[in-house]
Protein backbone atom coordinates (compact mmCIF):
# COMPACT_ATOMS: atom_id res chain seq x y z
CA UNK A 1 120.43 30.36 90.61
CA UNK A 2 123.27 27.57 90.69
CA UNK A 3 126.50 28.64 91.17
CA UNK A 4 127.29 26.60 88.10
CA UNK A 5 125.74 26.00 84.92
CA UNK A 6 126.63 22.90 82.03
CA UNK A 7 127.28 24.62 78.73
CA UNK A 8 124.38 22.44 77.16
CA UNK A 9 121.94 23.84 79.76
CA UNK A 10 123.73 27.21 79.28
CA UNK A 11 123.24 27.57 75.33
CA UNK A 12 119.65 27.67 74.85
CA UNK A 13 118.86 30.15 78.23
CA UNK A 14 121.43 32.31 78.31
CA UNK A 15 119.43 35.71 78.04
CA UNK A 16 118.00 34.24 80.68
CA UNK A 17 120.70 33.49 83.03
CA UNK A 18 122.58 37.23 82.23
CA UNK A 19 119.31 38.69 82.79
CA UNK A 20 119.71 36.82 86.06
CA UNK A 21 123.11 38.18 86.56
CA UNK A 22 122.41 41.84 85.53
CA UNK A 23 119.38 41.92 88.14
CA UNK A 24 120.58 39.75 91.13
CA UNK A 25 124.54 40.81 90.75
CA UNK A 26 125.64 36.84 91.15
CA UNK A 27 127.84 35.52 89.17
CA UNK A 28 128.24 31.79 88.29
CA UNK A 29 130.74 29.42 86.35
CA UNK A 30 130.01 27.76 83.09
CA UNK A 31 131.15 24.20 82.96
CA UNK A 32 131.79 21.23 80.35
CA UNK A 33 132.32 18.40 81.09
CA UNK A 34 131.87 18.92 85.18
CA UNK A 35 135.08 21.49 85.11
CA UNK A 36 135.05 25.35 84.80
CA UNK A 37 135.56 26.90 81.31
CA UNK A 38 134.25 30.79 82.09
CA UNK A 39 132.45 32.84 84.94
CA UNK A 40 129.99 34.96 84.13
CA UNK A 41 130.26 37.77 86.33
CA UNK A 42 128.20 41.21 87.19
CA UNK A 43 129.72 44.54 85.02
CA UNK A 44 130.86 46.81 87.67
CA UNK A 45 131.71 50.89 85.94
CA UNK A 46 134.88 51.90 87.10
CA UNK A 47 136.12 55.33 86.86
CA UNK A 48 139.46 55.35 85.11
CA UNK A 49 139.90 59.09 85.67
CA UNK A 50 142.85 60.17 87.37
CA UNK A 51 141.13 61.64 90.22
CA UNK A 52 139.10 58.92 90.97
CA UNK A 53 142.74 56.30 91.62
CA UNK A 54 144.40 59.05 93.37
CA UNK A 55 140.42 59.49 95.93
CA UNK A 56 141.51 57.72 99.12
CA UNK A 57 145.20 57.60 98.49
CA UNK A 58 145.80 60.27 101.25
CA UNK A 59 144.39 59.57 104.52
CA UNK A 60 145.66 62.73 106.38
CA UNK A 61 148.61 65.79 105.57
CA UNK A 62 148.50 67.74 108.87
CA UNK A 63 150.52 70.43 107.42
CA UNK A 64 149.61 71.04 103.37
CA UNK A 65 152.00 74.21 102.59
CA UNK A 66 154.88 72.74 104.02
CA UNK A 67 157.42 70.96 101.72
CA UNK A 68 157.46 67.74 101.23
CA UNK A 69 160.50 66.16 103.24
CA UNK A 70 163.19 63.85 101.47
CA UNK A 71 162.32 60.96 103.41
CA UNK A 72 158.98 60.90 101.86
CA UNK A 73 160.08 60.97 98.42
CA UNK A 74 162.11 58.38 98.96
CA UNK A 75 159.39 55.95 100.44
CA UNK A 76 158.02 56.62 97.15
CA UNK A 77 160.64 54.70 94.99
């Protein structure tokens, strides 16, 4: 598939091209007139929960019943 696709080539395939999109996971830009208007782009699921933005946010805490010192709540602000 093109990167790029006129509107008026666009209009009568579309199922087509988001079929294309849905099974290749490439997206493309819709054009009139030679310049952009929209990309059409893959649907990726994120996971809103709030253990899933926190997964990753702590590399390493070498020492997990100690307090937390000042200084780090600090760097938080």
């Amino acid at each position: 598939m093109d990167t790029s696709v006129s509107k008026s080539q666009f209009k009568p395939r579309a199922l087509e091209y988001l079929r294309l999109v849905e099974q290749q996971k490439k997206s493309f830009v819709i054009t009139h007139a030679g310049k952009p208007v929209a990309q059409v782009i893959p649907y990726i699921k994120k996971d809103d929960s709030a253990l899933a933005r926190l997964k990753g946010s702590i590399v390493a805490y070498a020492k997990p019943y100690e307090p937390v010192g000042e200084e780090d709540w600090e760097a938080l602000r």
